[in-house]
C-alpha atoms as a PDB file:
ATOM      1  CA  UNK A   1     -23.085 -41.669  50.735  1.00  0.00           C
ATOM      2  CA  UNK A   2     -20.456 -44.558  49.181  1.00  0.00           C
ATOM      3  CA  UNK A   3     -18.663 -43.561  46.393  1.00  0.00           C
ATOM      4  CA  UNK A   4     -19.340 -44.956  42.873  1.00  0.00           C
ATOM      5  CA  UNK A   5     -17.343 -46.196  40.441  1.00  0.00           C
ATOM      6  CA  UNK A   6     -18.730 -46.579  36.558  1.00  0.00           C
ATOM      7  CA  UNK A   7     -17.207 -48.490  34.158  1.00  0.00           C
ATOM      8  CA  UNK A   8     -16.334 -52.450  33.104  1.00  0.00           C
ATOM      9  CA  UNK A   9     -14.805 -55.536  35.234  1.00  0.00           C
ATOM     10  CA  UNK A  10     -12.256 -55.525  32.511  1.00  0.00           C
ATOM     11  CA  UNK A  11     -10.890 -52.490  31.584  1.00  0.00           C
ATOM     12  CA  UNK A  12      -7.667 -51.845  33.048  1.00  0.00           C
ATOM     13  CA  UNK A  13      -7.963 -48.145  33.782  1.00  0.00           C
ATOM     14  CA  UNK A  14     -11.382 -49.296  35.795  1.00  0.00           C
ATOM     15  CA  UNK A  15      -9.423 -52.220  37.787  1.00  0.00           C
ATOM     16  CA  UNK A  16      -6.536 -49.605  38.830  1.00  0.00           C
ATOM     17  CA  UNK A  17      -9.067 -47.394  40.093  1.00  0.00           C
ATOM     18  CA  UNK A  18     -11.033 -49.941  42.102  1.00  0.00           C
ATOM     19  CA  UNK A  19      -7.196 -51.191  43.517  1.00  0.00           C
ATOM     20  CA  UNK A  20      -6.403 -47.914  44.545  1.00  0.00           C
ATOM     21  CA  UNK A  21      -9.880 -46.716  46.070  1.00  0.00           C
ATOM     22  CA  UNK A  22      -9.391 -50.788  47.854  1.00  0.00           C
ATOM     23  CA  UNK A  23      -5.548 -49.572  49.252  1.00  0.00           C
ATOM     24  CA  UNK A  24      -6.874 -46.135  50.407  1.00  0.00           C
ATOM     25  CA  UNK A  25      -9.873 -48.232  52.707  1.00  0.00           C
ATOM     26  CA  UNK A  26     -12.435 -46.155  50.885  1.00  0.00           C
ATOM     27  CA  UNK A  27     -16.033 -48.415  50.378  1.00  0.00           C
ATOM     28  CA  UNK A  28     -17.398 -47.889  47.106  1.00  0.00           C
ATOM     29  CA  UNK A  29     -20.043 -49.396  44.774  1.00  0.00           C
ATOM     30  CA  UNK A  30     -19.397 -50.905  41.356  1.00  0.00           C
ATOM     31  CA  UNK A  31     -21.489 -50.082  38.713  1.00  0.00           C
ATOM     32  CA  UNK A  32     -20.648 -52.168  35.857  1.00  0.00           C
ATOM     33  CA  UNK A  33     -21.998 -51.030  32.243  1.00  0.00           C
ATOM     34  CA  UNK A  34     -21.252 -52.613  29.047  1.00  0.00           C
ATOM     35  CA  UNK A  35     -19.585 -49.346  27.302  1.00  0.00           C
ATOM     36  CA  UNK A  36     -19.528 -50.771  23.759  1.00  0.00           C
ATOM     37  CA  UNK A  37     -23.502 -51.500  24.047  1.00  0.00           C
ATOM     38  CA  UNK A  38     -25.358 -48.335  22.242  1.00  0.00           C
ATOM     39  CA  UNK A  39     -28.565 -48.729  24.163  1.00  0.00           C
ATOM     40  CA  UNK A  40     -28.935 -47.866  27.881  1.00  0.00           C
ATOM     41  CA  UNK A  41     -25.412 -48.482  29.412  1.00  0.00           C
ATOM     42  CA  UNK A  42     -24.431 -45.778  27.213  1.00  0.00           C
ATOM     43  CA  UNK A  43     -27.386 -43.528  28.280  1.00  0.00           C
ATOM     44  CA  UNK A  44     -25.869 -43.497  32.071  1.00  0.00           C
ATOM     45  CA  UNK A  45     -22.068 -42.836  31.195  1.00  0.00           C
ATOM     46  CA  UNK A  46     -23.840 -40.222  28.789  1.00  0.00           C
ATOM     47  CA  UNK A  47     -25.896 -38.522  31.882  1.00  0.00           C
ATOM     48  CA  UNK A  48     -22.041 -38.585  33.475  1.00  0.00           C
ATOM     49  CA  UNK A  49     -20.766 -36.155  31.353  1.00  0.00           C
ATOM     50  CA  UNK A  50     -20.052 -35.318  28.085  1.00  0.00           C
ATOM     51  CA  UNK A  51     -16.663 -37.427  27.567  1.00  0.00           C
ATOM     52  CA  UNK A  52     -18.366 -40.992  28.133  1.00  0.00           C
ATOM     53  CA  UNK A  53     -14.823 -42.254  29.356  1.00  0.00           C
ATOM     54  CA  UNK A  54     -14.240 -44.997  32.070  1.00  0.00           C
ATOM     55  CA  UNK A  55     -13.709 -45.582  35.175  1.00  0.00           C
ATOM     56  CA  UNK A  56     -16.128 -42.684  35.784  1.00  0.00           C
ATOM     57  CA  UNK A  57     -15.788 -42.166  39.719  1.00  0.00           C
ATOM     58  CA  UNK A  58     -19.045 -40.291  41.901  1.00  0.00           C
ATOM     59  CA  UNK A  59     -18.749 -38.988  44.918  1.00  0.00           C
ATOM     60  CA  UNK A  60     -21.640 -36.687  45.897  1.00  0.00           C
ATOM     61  CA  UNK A  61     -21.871 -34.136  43.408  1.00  0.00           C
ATOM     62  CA  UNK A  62     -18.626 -34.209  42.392  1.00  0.00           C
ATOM     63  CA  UNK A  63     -17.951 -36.806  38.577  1.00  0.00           C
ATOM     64  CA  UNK A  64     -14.904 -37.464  37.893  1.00  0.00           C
ATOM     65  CA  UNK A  65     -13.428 -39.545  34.344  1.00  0.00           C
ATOM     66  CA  UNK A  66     -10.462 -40.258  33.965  1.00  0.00           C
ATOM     67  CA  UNK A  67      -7.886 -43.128  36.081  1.00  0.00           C
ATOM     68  CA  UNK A  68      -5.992 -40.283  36.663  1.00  0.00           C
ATOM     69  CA  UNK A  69      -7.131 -37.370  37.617  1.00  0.00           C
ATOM     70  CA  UNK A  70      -9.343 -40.013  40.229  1.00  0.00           C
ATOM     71  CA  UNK A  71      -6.007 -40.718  41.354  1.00  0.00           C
ATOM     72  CA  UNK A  72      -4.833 -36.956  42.165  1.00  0.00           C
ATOM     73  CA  UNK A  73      -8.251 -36.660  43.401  1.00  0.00           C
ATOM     74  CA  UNK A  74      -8.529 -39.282  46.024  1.00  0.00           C
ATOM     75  CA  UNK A  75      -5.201 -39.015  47.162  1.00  0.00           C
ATOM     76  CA  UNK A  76      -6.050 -35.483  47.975  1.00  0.00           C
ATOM     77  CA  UNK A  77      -9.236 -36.506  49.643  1.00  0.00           C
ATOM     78  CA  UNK A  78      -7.101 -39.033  52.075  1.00  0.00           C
ATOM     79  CA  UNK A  79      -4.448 -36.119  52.221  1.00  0.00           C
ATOM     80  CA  UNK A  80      -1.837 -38.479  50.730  1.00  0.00           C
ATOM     81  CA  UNK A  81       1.354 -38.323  48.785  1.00  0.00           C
ATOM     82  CA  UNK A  82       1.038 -37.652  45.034  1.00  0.00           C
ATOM     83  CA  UNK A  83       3.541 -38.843  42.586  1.00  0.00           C
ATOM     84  CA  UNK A  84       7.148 -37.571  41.985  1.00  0.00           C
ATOM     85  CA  UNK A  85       8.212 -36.838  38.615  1.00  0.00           C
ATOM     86  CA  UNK A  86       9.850 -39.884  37.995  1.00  0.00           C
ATOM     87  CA  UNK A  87       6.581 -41.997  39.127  1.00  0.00           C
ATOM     88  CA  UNK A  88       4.507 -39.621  36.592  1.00  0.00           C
ATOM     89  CA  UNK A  89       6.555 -40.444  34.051  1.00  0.00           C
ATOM     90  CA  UNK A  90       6.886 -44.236  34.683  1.00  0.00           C
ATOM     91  CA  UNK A  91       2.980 -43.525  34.326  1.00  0.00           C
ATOM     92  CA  UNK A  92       3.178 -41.974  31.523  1.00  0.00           C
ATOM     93  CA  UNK A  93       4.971 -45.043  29.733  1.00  0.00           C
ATOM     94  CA  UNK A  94       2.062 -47.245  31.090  1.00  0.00           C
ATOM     95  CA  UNK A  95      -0.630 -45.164  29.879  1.00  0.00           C
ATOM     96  CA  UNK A  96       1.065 -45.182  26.084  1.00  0.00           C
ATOM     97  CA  UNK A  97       1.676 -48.779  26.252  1.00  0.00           C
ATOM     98  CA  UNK A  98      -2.447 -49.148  27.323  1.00  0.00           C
ATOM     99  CA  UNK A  99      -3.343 -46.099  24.611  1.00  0.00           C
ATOM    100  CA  UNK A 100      -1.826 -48.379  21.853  1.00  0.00           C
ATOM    101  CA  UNK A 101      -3.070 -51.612  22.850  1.00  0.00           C
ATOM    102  CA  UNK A 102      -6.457 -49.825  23.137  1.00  0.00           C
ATOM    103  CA  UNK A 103      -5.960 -48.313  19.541  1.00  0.00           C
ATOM    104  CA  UNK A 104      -5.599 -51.856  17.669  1.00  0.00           C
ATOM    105  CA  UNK A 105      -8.360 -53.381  19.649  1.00  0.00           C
ATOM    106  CA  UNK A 106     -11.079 -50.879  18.622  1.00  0.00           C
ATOM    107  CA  UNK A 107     -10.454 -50.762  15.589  1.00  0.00           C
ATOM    108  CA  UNK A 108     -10.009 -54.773  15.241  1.00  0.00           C
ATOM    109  CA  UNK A 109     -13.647 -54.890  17.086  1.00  0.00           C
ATOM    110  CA  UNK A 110     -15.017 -52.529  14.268  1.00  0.00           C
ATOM    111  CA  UNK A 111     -13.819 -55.151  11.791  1.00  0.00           C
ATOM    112  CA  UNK A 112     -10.360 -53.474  10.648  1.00  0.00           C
ATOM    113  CA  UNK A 113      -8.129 -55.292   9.945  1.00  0.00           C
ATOM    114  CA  UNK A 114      -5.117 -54.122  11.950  1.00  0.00           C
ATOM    115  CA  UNK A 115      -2.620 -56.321  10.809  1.00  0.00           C
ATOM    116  CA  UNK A 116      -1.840 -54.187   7.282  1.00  0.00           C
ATOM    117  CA  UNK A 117       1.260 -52.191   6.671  1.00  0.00           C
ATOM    118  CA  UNK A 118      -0.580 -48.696   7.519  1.00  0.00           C
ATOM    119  CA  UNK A 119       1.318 -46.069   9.086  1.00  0.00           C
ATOM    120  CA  UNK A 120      -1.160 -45.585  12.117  1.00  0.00           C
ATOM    121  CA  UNK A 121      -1.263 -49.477  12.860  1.00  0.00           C
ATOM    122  CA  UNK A 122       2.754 -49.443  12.851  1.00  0.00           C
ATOM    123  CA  UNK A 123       2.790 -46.565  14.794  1.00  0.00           C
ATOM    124  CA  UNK A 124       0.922 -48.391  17.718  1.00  0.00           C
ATOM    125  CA  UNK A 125       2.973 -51.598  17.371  1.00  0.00           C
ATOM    126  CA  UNK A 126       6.010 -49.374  17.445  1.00  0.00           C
ATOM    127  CA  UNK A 127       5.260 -47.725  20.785  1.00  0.00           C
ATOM    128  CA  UNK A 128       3.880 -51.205  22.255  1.00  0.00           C
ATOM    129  CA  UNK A 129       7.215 -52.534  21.236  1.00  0.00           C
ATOM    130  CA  UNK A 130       8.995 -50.047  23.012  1.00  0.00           C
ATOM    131  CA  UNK A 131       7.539 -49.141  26.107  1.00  0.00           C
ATOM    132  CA  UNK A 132       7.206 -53.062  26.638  1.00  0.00           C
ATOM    133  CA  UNK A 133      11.062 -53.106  26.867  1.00  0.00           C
ATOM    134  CA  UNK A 134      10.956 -50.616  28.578  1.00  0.00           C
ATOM    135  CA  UNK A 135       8.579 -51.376  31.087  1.00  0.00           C
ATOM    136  CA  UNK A 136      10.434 -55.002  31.220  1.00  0.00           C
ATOM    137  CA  UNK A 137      13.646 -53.272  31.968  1.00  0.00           C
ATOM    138  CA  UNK A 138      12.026 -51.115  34.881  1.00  0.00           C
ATOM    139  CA  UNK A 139      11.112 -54.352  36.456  1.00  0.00           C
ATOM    140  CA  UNK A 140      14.735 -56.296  36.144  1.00  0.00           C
ATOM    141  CA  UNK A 141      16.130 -53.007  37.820  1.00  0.00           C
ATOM    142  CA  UNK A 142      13.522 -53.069  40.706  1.00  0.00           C
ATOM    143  CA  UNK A 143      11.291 -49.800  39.950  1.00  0.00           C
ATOM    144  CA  UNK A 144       8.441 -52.163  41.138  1.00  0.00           C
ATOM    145  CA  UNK A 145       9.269 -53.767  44.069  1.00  0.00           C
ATOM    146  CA  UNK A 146       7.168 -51.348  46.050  1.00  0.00           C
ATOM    147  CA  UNK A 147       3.070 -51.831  45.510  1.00  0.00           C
ATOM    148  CA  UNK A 148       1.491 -48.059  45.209  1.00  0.00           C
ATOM    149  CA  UNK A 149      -0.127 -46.984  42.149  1.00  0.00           C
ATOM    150  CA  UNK A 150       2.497 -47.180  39.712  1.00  0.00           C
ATOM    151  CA  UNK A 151       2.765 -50.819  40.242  1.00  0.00           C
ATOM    152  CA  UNK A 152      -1.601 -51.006  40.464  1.00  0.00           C
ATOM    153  CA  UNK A 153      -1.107 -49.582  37.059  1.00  0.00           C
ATOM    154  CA  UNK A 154       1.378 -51.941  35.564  1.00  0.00           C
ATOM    155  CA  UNK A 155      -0.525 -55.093  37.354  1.00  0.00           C
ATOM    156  CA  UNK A 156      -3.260 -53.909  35.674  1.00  0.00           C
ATOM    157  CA  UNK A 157      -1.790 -53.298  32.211  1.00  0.00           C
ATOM    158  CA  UNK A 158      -0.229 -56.736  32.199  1.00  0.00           C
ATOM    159  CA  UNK A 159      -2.631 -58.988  33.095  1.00  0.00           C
ATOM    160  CA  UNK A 160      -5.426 -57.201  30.766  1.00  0.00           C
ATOM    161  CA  UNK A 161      -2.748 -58.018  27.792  1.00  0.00           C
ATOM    162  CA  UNK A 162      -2.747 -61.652  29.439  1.00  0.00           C
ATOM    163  CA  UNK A 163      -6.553 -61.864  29.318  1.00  0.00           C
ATOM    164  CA  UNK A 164      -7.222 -60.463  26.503  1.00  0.00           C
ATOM    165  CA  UNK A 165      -4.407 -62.182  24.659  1.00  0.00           C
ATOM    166  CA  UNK A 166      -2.803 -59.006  23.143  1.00  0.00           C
ATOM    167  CA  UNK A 167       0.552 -59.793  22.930  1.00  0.00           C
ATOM    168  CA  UNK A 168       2.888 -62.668  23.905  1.00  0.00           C
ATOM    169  CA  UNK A 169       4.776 -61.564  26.781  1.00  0.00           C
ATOM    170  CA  UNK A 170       7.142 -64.346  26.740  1.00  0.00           C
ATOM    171  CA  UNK A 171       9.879 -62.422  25.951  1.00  0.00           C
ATOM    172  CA  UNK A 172       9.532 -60.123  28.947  1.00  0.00           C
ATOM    173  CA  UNK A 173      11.166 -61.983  31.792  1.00  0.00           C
ATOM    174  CA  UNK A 174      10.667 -59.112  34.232  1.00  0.00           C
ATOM    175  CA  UNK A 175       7.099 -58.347  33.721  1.00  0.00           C
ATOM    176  CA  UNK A 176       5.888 -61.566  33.553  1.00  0.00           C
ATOM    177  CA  UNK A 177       7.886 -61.968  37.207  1.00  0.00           C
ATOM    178  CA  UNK A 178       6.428 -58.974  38.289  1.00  0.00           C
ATOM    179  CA  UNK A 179       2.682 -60.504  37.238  1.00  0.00           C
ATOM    180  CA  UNK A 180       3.172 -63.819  39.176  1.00  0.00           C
ATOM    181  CA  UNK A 181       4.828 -61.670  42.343  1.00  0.00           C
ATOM    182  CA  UNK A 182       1.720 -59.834  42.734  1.00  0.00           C
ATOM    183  CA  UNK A 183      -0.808 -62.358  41.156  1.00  0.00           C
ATOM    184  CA  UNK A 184      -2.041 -63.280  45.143  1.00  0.00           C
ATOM    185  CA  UNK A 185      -2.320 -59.828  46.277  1.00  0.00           C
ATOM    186  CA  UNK A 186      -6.465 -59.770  47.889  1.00  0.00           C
ATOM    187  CA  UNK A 187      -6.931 -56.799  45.682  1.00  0.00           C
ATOM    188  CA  UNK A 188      -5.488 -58.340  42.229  1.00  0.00           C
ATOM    189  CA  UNK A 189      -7.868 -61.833  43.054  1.00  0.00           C
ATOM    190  CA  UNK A 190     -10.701 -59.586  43.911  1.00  0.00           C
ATOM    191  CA  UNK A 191     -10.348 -57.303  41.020  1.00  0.00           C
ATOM    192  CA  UNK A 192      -9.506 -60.382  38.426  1.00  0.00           C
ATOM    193  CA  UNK A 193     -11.849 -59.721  35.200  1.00  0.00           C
ATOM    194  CA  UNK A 194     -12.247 -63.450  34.721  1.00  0.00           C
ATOM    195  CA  UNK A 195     -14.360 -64.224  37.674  1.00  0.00           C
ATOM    196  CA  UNK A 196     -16.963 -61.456  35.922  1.00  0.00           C
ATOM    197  CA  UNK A 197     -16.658 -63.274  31.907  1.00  0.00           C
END
């Protein structure tokens, strides 16, 4: 039986998965659901478990949600390599920077306005800030020249703040190198959320 993977084209936790289950040669089928929709795309993440979290990955019985521990999980299946410590923590970084982006934009889709001097909004802007430098930095210094998952990750993070036009990245020479570097990769052009608007 193919694997299954639940979630939306644009979500970059959902891309990284579908990259790394695409560089591991393992087939799967994409089940795309609209996750903000109330009605019945939310009645199947719902019958995938309680957290109604994408990507949501199937494999026989066993339902997994969350980018992560898919990752552990499949690289265990193809009895890979997991991460060092310093890859889980360059991880780490791109998970905040996502976790802030993603906690302005739902908010701002809920009609808040996200732009006020509140301590939670700053907070988010703060750690996007940072961990954008940061992330910048990594790439002048090379962290990224090799493509595994940490790089799927930052791809991924990147171009989702390119398409969804969360930030100017003009200031970040490295990333935006990094972006273009990778930008004809098969996986990044068949994973691109734009062909699926």
């Amino acid at each position: 039986m193919k694997m299954k993977v639940y979630g939306s084209h644009p979500s970059p936790f959902v891309r990284r998965t579908k990259m790394l289950l695409m560089s591991l040669g393992l087939e799967f089928e994409f089940v795309p659901l609209n996750i903000y929709d109330m009605g019945a795309d939310r009645s199947i993440l719902a019958t995938l478990g309680p957290i109604k979290k994408i990507p949501v990955l199937q494999n026989g019985d066993v339902i997994l949600s969350d980018s992560k521990l898919i990752y552990h999980y499949l690289m265990n299946l193809k009895s890979a390599q997991s991460f060092d410590l310093e890859s889980e923590k360059m991880l780490l970084t791109i998970d905040a920077a996502n976790d802030a982006f993603v906690n302005l934009v739902l908010p701002k889709r809920s009609g808040i306005d996200v732009s006020e001097d509140k301590m939670y909004f700053n907070l988010q802007r703060e750690r996007i800030s940072d961990t954008l430098k940061f992330l910048n930095q990594a790439c002048l210094d090379g962290k990224f020249e090799d493509w595994n998952y940490c790089a799927i990750c930052l791809y991924c993070l990147v171009d989702w703040i390119d398409f969804r036009e969360l930030h100017d990245l003009a200031p970040f020479e490295g990333l935006l190198s990094f972006k273009q570097n990778a930008a004809k990769r098969a996986d990044v052009i068949d994973t691109d959320p734009r062909k699926f608007v």
